[in-house]
PDB file of N, CA and C in Angstrom:
ATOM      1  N   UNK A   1      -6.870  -4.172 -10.141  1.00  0.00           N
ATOM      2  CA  UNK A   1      -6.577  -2.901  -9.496  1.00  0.00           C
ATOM      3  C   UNK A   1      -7.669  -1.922  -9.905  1.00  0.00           C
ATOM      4  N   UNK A   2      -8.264  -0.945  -8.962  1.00  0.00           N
ATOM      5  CA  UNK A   2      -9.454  -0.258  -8.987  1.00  0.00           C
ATOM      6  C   UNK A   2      -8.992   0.765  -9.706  1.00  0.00           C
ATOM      7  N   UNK A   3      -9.623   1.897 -10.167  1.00  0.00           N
ATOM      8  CA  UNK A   3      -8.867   3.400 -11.011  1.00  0.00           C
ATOM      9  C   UNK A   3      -8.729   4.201  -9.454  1.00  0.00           C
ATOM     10  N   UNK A   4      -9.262   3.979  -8.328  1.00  0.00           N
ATOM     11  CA  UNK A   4      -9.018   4.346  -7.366  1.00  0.00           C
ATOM     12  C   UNK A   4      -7.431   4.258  -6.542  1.00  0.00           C
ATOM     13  N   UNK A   5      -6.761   3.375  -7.280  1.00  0.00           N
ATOM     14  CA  UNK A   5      -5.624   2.577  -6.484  1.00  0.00           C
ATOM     15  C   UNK A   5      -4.093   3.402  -7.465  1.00  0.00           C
ATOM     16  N   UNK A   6      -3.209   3.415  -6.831  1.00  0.00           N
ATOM     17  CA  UNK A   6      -2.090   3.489  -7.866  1.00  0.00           C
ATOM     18  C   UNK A   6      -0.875   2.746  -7.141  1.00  0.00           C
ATOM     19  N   UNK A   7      -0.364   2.103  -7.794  1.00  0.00           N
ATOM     20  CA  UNK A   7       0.646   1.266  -7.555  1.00  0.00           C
ATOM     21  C   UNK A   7       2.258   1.668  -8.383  1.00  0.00           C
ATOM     22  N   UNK A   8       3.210   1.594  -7.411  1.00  0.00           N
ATOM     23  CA  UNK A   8       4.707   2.316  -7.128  1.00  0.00           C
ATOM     24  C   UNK A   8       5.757   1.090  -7.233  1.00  0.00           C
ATOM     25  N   UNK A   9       6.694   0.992  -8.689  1.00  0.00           N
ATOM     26  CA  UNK A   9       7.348   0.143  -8.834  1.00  0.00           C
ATOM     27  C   UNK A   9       7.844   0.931  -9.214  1.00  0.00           C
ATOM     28  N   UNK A  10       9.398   1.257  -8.690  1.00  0.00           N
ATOM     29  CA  UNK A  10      10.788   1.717  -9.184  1.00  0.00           C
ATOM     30  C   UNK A  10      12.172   0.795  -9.461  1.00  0.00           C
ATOM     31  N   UNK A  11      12.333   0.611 -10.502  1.00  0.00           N
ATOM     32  CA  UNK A  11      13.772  -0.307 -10.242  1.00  0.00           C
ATOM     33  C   UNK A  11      14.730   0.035  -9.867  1.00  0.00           C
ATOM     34  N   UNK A  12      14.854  -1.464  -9.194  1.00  0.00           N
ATOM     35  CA  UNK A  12      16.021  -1.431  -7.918  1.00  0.00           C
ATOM     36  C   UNK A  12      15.782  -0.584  -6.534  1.00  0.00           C
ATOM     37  N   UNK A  13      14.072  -0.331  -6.414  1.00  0.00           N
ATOM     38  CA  UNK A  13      13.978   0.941  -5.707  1.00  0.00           C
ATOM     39  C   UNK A  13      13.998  -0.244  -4.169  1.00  0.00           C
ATOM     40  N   UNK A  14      13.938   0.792  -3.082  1.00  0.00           N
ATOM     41  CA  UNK A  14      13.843   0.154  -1.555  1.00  0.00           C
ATOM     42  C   UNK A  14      12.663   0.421  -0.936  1.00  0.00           C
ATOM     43  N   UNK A  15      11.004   0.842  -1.392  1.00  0.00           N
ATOM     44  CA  UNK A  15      10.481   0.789  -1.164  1.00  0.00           C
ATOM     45  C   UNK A  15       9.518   0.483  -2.010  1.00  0.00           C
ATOM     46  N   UNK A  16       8.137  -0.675  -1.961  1.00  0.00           N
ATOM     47  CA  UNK A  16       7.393  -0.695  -2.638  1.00  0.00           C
ATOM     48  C   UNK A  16       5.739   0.176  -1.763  1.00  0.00           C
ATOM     49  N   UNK A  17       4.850   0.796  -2.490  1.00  0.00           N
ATOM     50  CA  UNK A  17       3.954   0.629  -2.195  1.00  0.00           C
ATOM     51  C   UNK A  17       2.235   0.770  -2.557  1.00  0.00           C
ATOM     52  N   UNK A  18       1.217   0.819  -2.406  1.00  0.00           N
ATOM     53  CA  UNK A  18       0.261   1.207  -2.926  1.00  0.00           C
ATOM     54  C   UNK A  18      -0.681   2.115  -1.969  1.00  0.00           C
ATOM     55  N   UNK A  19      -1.398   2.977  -2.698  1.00  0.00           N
ATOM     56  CA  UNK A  19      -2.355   3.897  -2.374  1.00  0.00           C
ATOM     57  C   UNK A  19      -3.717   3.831  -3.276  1.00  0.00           C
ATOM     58  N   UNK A  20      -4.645   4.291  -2.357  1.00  0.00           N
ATOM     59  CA  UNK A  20      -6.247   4.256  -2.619  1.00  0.00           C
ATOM     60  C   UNK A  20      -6.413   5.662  -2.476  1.00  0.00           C
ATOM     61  N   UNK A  21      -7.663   6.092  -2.494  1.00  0.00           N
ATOM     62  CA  UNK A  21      -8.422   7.401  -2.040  1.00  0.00           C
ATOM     63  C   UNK A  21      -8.207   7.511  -0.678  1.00  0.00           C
ATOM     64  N   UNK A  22      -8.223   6.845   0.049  1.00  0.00           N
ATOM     65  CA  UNK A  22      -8.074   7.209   1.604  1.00  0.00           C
ATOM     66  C   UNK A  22      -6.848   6.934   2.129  1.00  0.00           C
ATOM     67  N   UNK A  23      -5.783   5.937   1.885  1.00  0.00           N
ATOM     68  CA  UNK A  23      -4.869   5.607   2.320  1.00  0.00           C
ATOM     69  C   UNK A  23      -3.704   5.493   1.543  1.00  0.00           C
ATOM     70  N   UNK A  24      -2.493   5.394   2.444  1.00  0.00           N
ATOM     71  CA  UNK A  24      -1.178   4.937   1.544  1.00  0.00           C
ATOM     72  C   UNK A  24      -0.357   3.908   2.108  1.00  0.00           C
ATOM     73  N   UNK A  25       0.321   2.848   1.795  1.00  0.00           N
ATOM     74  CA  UNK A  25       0.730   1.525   2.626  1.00  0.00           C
ATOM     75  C   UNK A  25       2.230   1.724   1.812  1.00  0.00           C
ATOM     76  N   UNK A  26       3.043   1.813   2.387  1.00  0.00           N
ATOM     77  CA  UNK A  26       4.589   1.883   2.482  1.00  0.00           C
ATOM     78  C   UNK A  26       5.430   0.906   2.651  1.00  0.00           C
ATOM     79  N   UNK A  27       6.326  -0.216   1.888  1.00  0.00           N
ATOM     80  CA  UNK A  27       6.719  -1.240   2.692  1.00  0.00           C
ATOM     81  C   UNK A  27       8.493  -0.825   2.461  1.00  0.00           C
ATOM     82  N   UNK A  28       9.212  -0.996   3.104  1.00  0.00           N
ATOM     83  CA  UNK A  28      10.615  -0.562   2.811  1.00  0.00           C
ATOM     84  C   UNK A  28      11.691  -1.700   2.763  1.00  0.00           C
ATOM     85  N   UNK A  29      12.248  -1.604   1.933  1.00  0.00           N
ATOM     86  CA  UNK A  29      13.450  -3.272   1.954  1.00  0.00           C
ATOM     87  C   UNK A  29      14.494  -3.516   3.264  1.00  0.00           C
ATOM     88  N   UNK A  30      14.284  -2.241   4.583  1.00  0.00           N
ATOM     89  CA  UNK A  30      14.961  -2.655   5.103  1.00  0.00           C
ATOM     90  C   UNK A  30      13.969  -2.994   6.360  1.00  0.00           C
ATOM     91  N   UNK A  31      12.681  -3.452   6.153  1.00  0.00           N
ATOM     92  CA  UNK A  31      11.911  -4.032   6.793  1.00  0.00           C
ATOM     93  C   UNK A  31      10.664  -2.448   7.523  1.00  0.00           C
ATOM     94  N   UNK A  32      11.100  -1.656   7.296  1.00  0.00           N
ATOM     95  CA  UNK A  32      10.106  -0.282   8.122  1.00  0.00           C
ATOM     96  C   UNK A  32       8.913  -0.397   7.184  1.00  0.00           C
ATOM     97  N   UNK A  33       7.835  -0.132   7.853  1.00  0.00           N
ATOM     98  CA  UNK A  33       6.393   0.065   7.559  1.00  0.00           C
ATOM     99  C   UNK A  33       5.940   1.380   7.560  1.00  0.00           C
ATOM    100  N   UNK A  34       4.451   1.865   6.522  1.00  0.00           N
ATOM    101  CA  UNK A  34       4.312   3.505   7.173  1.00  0.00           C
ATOM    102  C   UNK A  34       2.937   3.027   6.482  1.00  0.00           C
ATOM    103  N   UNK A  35       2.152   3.222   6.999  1.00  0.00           N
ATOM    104  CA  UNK A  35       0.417   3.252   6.587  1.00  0.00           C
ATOM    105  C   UNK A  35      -0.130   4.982   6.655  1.00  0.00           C
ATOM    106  N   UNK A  36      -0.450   5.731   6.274  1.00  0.00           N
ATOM    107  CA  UNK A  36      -1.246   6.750   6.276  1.00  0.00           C
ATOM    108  C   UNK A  36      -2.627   6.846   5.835  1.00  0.00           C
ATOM    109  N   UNK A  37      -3.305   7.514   6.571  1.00  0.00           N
ATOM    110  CA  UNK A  37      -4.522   7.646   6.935  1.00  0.00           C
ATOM    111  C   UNK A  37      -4.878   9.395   5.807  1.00  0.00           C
ATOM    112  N   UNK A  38      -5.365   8.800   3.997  1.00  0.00           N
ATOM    113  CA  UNK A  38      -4.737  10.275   3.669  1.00  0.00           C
ATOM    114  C   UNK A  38      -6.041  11.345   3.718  1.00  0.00           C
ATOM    115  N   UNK A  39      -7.124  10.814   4.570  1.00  0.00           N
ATOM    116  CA  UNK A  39      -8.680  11.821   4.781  1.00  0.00           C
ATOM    117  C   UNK A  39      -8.233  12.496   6.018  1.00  0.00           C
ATOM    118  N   UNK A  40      -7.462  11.548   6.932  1.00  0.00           N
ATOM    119  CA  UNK A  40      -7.369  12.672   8.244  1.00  0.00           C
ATOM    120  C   UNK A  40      -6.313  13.241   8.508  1.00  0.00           C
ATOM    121  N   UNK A  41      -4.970  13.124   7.383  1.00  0.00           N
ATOM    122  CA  UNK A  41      -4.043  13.547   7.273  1.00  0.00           C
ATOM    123  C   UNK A  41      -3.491  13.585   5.615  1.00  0.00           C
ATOM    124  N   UNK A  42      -3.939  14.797   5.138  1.00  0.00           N
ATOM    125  CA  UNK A  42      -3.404  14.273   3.954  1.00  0.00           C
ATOM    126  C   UNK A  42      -1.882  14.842   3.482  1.00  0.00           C
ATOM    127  N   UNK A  43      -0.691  15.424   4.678  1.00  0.00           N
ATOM    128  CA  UNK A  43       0.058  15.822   4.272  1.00  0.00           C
ATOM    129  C   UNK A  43       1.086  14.592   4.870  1.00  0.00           C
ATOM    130  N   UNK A  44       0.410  13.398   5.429  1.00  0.00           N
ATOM    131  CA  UNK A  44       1.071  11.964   5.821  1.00  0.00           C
ATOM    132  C   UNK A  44       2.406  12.267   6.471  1.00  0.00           C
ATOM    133  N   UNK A  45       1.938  13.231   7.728  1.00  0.00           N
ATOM    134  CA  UNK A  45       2.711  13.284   8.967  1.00  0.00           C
ATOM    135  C   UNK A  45       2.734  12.092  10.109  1.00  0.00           C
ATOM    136  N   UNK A  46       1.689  12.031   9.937  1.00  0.00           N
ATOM    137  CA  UNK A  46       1.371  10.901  11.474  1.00  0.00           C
ATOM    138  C   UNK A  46       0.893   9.173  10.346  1.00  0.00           C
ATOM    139  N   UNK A  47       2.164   8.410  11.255  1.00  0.00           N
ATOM    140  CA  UNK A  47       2.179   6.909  10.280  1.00  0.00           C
ATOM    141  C   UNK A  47       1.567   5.999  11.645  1.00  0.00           C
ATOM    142  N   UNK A  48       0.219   5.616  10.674  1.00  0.00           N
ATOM    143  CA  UNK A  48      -0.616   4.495  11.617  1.00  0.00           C
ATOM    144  C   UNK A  48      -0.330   3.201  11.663  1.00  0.00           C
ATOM    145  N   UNK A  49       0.719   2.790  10.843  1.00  0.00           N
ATOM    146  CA  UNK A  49       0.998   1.115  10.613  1.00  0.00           C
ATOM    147  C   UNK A  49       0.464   0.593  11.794  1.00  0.00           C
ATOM    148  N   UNK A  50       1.024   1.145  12.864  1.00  0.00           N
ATOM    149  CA  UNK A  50       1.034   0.011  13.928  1.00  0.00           C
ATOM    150  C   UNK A  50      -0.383  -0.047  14.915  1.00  0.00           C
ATOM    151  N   UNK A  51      -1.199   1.202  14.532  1.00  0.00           N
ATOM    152  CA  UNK A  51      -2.334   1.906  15.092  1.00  0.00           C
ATOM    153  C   UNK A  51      -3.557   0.283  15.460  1.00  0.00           C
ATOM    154  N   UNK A  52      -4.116  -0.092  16.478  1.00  0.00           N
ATOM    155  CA  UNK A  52      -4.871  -1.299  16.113  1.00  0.00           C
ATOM    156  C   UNK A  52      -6.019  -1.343  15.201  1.00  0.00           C
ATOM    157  N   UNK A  53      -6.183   0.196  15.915  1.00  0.00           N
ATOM    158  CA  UNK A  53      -7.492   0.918  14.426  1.00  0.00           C
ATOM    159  C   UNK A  53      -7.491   0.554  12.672  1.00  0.00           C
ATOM    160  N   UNK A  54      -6.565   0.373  12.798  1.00  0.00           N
ATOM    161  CA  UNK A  54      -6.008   0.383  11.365  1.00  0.00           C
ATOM    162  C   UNK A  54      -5.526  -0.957  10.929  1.00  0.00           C
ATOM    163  N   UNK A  55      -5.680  -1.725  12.092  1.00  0.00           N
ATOM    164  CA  UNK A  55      -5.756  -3.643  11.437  1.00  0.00           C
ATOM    165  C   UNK A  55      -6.088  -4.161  10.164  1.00  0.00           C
ATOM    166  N   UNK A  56      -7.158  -3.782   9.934  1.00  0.00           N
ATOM    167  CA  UNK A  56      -7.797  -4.569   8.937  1.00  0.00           C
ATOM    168  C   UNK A  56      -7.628  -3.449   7.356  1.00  0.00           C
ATOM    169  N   UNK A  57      -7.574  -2.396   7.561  1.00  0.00           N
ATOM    170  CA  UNK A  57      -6.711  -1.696   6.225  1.00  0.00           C
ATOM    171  C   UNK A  57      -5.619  -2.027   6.254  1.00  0.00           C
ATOM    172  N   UNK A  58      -4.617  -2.227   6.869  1.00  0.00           N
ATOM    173  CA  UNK A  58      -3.266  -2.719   6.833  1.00  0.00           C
ATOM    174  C   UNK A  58      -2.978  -4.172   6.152  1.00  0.00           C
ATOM    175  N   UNK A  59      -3.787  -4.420   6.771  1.00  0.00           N
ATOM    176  CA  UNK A  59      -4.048  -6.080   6.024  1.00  0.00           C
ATOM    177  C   UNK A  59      -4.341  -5.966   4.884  1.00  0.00           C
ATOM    178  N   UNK A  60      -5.944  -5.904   4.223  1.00  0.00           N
ATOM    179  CA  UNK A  60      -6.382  -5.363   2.973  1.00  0.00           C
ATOM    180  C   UNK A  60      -5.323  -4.725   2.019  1.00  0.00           C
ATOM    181  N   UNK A  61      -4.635  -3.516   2.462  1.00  0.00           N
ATOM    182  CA  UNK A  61      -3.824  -3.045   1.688  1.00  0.00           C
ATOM    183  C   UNK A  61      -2.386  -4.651   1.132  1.00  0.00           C
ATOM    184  N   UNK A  62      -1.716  -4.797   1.763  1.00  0.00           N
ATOM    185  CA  UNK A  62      -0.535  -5.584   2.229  1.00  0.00           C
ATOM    186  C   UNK A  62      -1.029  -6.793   1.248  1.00  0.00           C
ATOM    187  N   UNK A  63      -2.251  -7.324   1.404  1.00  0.00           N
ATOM    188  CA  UNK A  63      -2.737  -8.625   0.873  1.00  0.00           C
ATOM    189  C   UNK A  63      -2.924  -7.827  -0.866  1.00  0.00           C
ATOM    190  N   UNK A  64      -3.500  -6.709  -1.159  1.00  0.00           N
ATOM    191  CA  UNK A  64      -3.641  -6.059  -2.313  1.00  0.00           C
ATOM    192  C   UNK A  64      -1.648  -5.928  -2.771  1.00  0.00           C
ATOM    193  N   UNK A  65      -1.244  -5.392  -2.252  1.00  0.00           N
ATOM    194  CA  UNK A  65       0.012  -5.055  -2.690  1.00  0.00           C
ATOM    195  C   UNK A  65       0.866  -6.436  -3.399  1.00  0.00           C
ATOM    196  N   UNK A  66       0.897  -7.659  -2.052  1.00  0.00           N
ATOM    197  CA  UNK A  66       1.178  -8.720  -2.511  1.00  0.00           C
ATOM    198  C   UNK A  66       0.833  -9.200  -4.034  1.00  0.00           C
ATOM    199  N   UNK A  67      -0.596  -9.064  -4.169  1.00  0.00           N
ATOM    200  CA  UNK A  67      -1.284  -9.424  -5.184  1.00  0.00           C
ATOM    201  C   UNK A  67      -0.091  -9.233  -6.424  1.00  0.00           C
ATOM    202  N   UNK A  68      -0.309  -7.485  -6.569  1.00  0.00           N
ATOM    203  CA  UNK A  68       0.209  -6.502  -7.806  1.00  0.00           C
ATOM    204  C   UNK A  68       1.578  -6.843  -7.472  1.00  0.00           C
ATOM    205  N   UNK A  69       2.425  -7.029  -6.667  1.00  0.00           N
ATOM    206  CA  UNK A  69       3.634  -7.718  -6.895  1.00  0.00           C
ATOM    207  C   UNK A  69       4.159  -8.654  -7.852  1.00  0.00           C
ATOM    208  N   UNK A  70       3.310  -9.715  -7.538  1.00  0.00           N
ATOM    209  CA  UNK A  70       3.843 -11.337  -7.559  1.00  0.00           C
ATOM    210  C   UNK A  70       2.712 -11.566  -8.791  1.00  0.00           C
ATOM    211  N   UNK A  71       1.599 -11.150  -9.581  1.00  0.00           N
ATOM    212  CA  UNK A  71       0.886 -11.582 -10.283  1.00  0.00           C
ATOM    213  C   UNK A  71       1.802 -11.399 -11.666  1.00  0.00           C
ATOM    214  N   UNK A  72       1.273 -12.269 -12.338  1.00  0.00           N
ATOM    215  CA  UNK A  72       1.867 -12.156 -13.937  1.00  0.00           C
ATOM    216  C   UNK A  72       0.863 -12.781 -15.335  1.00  0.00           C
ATOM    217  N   UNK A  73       0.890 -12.157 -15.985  1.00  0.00           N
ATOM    218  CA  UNK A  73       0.037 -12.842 -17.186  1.00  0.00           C
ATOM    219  C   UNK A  73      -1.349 -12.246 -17.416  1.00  0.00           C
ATOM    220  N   UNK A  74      -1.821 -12.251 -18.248  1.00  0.00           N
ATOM    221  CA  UNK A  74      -3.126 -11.445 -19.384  1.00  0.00           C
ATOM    222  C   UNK A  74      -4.037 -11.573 -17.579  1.00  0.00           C
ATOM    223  N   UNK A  75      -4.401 -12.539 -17.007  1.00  0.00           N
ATOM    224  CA  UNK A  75      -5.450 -11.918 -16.030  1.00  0.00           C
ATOM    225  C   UNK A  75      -5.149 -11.850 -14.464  1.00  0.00           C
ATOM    226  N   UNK A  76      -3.827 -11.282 -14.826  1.00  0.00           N
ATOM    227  CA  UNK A  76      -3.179 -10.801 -13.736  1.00  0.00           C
ATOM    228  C   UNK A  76      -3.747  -9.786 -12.720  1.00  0.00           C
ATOM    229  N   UNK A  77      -4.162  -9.854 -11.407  1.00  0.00           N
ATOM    230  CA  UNK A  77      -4.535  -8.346 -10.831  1.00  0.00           C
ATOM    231  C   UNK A  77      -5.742  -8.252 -11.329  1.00  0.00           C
ATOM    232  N   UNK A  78      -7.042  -8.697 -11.529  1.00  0.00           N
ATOM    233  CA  UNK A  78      -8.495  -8.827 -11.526  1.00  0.00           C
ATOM    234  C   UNK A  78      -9.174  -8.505 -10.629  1.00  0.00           C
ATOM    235  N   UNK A  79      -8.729  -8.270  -9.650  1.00  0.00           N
ATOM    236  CA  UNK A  79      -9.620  -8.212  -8.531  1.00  0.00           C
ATOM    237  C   UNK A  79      -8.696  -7.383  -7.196  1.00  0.00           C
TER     238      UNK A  79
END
């Protein structure tokens, strides 16, 4: 995980998610998504999840999040 990144674990919480300098990726336990865009909106009114623009950060993020989820042990989250 970059010093750029911060990552959101609450117990028992219903949403997990992570944020960078530019963005925030939202995942919710009852399946809702929210991606924000936080350079061209940084008061994260308008949610791009579904935007096509926003494919490949959505991904990136989602595949990063997975990571910091599910990793465990001394070289956990390296990259």
């Amino acid at each position: 995980m970059g010093v750029d990144e911060e990552y959101y674990d609450v117990p028992d919480a219903t949403v997990r998610g992570i944020r960078t300098a530019a963005y925030k990726l939202l995942e919710h336990d009852n399946g809702e998504r929210e991606l924000y865009d936080l350079i061209t909106d940084p008061r994260e009114k308008v949610n791009v999840y579904t935007e096509p623009a926003y494919a490949s950060i959505r991904a990136d993020l989602t595949r990063r999040l997975d990571v910091i989820t599910t990793c465990s042990g001394v070289t956990c989250c390296g990259n």
